[in-house]
Protein backbone atom coordinates (compact mmCIF):
# COMPACT_ATOMS: atom_id res chain seq x y z
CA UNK A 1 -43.75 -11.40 35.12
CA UNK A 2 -45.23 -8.05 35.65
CA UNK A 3 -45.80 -6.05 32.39
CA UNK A 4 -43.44 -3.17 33.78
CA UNK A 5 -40.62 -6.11 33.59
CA UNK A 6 -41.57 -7.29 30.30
CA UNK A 7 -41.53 -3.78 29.36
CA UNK A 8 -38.01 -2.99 30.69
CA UNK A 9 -36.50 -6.51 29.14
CA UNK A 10 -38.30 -5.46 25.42
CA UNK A 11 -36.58 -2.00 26.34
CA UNK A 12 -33.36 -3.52 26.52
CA UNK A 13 -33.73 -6.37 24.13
CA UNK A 14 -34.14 -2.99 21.74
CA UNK A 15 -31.09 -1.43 23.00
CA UNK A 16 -28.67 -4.47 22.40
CA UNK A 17 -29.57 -4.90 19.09
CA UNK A 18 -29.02 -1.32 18.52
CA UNK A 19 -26.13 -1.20 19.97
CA UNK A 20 -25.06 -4.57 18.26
CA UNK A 21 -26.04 -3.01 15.15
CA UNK A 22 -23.94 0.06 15.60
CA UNK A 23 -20.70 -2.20 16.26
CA UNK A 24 -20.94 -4.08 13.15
CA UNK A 25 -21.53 -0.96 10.75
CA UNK A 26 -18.71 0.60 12.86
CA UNK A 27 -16.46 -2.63 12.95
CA UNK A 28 -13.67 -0.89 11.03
CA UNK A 29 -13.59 1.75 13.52
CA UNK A 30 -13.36 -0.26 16.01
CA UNK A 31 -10.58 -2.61 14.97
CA UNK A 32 -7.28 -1.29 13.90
CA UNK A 33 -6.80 -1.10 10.51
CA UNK A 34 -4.67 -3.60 9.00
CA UNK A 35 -1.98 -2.09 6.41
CA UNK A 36 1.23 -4.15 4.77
CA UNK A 37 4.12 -2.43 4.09
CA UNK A 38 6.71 -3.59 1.97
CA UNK A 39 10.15 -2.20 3.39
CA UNK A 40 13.37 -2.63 1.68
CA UNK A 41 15.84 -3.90 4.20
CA UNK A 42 17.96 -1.02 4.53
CA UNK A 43 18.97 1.32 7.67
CA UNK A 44 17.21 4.22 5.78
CA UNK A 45 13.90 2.28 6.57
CA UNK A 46 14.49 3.22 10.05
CA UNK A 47 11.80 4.82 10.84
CA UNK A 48 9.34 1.80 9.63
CA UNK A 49 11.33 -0.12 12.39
CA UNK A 50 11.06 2.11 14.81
CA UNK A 51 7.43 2.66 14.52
CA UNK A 52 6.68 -1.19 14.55
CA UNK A 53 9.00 -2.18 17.22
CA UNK A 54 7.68 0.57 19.67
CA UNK A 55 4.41 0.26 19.15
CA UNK A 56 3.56 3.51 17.69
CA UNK A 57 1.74 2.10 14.79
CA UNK A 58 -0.51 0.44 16.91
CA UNK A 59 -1.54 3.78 19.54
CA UNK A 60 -2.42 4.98 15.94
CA UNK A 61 -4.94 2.47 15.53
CA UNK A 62 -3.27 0.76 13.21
CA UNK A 63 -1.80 -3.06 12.68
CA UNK A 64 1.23 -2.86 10.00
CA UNK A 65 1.91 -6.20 8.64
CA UNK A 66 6.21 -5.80 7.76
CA UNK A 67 7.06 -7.67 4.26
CA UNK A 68 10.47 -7.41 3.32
CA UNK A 69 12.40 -6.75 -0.38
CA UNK A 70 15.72 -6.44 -1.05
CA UNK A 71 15.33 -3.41 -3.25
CA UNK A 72 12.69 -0.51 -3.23
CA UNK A 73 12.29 -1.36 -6.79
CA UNK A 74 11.06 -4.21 -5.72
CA UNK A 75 8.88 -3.23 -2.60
CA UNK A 76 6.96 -0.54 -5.63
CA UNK A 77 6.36 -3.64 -7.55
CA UNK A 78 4.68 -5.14 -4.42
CA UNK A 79 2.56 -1.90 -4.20
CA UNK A 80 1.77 -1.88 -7.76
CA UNK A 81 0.70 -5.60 -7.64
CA UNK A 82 -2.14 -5.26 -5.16
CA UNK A 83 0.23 -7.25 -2.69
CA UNK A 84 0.68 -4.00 -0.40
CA UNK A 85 -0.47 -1.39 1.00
CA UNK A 86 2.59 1.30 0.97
CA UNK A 87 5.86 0.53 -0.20
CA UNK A 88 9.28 2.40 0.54
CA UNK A 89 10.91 3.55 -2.33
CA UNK A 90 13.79 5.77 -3.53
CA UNK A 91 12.59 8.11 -6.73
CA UNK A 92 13.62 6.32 -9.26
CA UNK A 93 11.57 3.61 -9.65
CA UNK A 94 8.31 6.04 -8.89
CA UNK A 95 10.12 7.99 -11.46
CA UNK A 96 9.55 4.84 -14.07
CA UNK A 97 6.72 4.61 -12.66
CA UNK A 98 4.92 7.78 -13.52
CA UNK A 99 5.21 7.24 -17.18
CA UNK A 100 2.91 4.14 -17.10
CA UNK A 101 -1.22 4.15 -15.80
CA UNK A 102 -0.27 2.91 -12.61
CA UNK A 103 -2.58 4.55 -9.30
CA UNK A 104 0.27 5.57 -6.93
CA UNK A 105 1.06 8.59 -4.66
CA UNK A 106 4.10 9.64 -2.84
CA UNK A 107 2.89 10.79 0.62
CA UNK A 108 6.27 11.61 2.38
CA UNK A 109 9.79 11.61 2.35
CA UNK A 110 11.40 9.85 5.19
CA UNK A 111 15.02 10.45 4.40
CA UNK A 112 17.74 12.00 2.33
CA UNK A 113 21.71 11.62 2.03
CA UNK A 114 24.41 12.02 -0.49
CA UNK A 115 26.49 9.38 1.22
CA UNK A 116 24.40 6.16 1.29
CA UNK A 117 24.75 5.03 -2.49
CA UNK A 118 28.16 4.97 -4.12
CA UNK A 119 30.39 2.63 -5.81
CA UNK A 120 33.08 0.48 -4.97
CA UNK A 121 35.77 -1.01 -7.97
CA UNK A 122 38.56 -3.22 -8.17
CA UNK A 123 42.44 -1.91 -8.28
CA UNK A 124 44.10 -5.03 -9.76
CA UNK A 125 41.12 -4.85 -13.01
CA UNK A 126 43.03 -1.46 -13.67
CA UNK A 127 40.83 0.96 -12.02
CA UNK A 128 42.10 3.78 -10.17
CA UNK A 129 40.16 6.71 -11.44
CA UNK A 130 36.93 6.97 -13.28
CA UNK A 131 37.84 6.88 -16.61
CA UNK A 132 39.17 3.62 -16.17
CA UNK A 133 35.40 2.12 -15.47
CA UNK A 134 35.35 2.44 -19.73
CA UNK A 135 34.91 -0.91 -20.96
CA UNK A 136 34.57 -2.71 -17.70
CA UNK A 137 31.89 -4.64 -16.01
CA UNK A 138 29.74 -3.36 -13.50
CA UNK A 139 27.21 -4.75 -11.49
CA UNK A 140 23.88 -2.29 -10.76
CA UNK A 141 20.63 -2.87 -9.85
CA UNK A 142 18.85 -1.94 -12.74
CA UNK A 143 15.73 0.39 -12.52
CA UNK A 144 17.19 1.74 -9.56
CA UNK A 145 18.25 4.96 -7.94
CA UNK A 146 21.26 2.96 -8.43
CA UNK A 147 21.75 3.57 -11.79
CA UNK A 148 20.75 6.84 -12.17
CA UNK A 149 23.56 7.56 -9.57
CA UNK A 150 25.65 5.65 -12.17
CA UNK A 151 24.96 7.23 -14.93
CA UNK A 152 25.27 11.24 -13.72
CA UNK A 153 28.51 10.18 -12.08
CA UNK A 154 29.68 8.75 -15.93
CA UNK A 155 28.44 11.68 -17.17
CA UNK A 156 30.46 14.32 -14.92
CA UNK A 157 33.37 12.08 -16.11
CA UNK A 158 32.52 11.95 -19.91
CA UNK A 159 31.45 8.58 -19.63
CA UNK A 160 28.36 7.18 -21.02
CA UNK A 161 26.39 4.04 -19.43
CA UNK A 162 27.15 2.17 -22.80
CA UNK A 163 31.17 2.24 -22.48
CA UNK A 164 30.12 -0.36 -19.46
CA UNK A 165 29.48 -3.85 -19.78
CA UNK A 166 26.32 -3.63 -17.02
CA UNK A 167 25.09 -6.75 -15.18
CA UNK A 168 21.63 -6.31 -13.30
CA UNK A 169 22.53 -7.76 -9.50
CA UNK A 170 21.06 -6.75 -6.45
CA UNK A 171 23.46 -4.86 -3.53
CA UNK A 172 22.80 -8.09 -1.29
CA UNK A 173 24.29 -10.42 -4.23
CA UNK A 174 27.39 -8.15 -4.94
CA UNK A 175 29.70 -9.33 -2.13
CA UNK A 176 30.52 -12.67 -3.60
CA UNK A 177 30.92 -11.37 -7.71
CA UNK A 178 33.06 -8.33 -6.63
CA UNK A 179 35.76 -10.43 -4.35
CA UNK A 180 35.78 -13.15 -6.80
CA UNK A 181 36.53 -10.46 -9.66
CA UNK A 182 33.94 -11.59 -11.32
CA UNK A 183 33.17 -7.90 -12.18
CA UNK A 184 35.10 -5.17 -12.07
CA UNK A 185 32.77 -2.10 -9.74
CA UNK A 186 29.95 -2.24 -8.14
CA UNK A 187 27.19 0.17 -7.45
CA UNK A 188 24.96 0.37 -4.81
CA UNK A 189 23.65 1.19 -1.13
CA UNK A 190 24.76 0.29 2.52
CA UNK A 191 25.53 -1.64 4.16
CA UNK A 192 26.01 -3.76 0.87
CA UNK A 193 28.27 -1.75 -0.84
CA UNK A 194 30.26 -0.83 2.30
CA UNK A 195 30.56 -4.67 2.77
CA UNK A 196 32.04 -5.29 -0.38
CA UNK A 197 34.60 -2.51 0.25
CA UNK A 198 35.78 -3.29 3.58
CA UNK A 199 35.98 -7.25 1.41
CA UNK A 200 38.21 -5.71 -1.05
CA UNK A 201 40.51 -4.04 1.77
CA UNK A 202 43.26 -1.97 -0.24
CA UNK A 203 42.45 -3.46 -3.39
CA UNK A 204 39.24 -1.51 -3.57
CA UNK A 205 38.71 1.97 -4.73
CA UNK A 206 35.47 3.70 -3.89
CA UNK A 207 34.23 6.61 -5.98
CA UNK A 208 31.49 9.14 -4.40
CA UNK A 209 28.56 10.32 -5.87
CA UNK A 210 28.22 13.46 -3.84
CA UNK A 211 28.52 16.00 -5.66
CA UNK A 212 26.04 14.57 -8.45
CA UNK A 213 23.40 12.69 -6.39
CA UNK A 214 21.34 13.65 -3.50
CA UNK A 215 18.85 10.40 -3.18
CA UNK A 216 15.65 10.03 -1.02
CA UNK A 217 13.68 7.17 0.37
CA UNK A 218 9.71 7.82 0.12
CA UNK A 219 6.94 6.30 1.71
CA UNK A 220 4.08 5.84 -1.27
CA UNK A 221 0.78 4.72 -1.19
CA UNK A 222 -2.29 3.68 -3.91
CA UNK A 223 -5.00 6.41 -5.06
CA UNK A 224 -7.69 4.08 -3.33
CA UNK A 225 -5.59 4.58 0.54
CA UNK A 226 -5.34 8.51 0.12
CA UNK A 227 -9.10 8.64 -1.21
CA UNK A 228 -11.35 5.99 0.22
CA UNK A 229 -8.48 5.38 3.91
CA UNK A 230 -7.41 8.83 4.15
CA UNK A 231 -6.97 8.47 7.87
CA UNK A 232 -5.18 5.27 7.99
CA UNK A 233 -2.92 7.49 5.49
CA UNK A 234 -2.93 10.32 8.39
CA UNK A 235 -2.28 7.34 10.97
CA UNK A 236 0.63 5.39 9.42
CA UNK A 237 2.36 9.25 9.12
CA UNK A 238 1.73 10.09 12.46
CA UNK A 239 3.77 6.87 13.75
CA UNK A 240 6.37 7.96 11.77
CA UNK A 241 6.94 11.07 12.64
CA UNK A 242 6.81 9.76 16.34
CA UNK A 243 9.32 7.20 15.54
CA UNK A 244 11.89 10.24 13.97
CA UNK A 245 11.47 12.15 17.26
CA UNK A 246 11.91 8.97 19.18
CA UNK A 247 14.98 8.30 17.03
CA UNK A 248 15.95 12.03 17.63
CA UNK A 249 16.11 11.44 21.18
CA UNK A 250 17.12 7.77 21.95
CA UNK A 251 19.91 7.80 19.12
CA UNK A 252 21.54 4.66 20.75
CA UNK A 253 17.89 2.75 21.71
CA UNK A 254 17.48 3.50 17.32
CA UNK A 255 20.69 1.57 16.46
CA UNK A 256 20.09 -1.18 18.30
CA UNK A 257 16.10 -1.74 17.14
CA UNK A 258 17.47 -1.42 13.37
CA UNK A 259 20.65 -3.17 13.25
CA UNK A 260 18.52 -6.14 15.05
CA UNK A 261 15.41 -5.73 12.73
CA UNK A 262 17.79 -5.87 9.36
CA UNK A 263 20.86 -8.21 10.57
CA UNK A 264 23.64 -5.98 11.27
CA UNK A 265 25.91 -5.66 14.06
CA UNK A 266 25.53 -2.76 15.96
CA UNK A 267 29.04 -1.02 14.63
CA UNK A 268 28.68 -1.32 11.59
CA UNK A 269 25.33 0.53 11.42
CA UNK A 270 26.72 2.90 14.46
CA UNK A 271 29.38 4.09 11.87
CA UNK A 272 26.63 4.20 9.24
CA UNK A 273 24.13 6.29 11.23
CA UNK A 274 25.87 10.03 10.51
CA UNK A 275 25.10 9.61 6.92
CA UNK A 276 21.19 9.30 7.25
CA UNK A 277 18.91 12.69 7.70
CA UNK A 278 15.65 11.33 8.91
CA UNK A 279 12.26 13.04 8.81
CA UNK A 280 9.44 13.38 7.05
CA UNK A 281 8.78 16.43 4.78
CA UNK A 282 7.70 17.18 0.98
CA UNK A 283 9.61 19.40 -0.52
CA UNK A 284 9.78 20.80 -4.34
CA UNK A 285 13.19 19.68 -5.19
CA UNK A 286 11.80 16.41 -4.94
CA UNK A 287 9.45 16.97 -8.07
CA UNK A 288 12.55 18.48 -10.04
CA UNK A 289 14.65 15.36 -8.94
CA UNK A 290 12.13 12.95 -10.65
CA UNK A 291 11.67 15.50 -13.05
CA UNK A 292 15.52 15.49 -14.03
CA UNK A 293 15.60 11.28 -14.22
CA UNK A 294 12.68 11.33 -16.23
CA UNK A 295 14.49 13.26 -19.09
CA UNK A 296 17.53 11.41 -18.12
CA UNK A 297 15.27 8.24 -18.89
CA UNK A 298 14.08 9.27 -21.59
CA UNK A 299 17.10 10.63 -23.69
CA UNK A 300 18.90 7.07 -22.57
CA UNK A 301 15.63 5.33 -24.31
CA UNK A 302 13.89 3.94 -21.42
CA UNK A 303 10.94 6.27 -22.30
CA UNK A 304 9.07 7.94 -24.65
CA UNK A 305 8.56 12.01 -23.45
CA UNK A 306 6.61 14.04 -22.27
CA UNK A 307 7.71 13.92 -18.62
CA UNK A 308 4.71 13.49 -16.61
CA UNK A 309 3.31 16.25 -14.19
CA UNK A 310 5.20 14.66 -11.28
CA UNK A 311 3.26 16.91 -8.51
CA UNK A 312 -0.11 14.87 -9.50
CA UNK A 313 2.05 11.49 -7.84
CA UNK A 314 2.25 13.41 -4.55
CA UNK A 315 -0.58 13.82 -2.12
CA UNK A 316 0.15 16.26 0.58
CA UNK A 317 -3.17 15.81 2.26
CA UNK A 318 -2.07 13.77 5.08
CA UNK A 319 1.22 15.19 6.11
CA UNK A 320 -0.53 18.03 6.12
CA UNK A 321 -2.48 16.47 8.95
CA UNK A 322 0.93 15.58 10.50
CA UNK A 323 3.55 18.13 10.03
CA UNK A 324 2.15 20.80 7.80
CA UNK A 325 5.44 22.94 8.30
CA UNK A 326 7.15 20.26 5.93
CA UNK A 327 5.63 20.35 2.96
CA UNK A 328 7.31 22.52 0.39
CA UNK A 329 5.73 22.17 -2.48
CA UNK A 330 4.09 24.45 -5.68
């Protein structure tokens, strides 16, 4: 072997290594990063579905692991518990939340309606308007932007939560208890709660929260993702916001991927789908929504005051990346 050739192979012996070296301190660029998100089951996760089934999470170099939860409650408690990575979640339970230690930030809200959460009551238990909820039984998921729903819609009425007799159930347990009249309303979220009405046929009353309740459906993170994985952060949004256009666009391709991803049938979420306003944005109304349930919280006794500065649970820093035109906030 000439020393030129031993030369050139010590040359690229060199290299490899180098270049070896470089791939394992860069691994993490490399791969996509893996993320879990817990997702509550419900069309107004749509754009999670949309994201995962096309592939969009992925081109953003990133691999989403789905886990599914019945509630968003639930899916924060996931979060919380170090057994995700994001969690969707209307603002109520961040709102408990924010009065306790807990490391979480709300990075976007993916959609808002006054339409999707209501509640549905039995005629023949004597209920035909409001006031005759007094004294009754009620199932409601507890915790939940359920309840707080609830309780402004008792309070327009001159109700209070404790003329009730409240049961804790979850929307997908409600169909059998409310048919059975084994309670008297329930209160909850489609397509459970529009399940349990269509059950009831003309026995059932439904009574609106529109004019009280606006609820939204958040995407929120831990401190350590918008610190140490800000761009997985930026990543995960930008799929999102992909998936609203795409949704936007291909309103029938939409219905199909989330009545398949969640088990409905494609008419019943069809009828669903004007309710829903998808797309991402931060806006200032949502601090003085959890603002408002916090007091409401704590003048019912689940709290002890001060509210918490609810802008230090949002970070902006991402969407910002994504869509700064949406963020509305102080």
């Amino acid at each position: 072997m000439t020393r030129s050739l031993r030369m050139l192979l010590v040359a690229g012996a060199v290299v490899a290594i180098a270049i070896l070296a470089w791939l394992i301190r860069n691994d993490s660029a490399i791969r996509p990063s893996k993320v879990v998100i817990a997702e509550g089951t419900q069309p107004i996760a749509a754009p999670i579905y949309v994201a995962y089934m096309k592939g969009y999470f992925k081109d953003e170099g990133v691999n989403v692991e789905l886990v599914s939860f019945p509630t968003g409650k639930l899916c924060l408690d996931a979060l919380i518990g170090g057994n995700a990575d994001f969690a969707t979640v209307a603002e109520t339970p961040i709102m408990h939340a924010s009065f306790k230690p807990v490391p979480i930030k709300i990075v976007a809200t993916m959609h808002r309606s006054r339409r999707n959460t209501f509640c549905v009551a039995r005629k023949d238990q004597g209920i035909n308007a409001p006031s005759d909820l007094k004294g009754k039984t009620v199932a409601v998921p507890l915790g939940t932007n359920a309840e707080y729903a609830l309780g402004t819609f008792l309070a327009k009425n001159k109700l209070h939560p404790s003329d009730l007799k409240l049961i804790n159930l979850s929307p997908p347990e409600m169909i059998g208890p409310i048919t059975r009249g084994d309670v008297a309303a329930v209160v909850g979220w489609q397509p459970h709660i529009g399940r349990c009405e269509r059950a009831l046929g003309d026995n059932g009353v439904p009574f609106s929260f529109d004019q009280v309740y606006e609820e939204t459906y958040n995407l929120v993170t831990n401190t350590t993702m918008t610190t140490t994985r800000k761009e997985t952060v930026t990543q995960v949004l930008r799929a999102l916001d992909r998936a609203v256009a795409y949704m936007a666009g291909h309103r029938s391709e939409a219905i199909d991927i989330v009545a398949d991803r969640i088990g409905m049938t494609r008419k019943e979420l069809e009828q669903l789908w004007p309710i829903y306003n998808f797309g991402l944005d931060l806006r200032s109304s949502l601090l003085d929504t959890l603002a408002q349930q916090a007091q409401w919280a704590i003048d019912k006794g689940d709290h002890v005051g001060p509210i918490p500065n609810m802008r230090s649970i949002v970070s902006a820093a991402a969407l910002r990346e994504v869509r700064p035109q949406a963020i509305e906030l102080p």
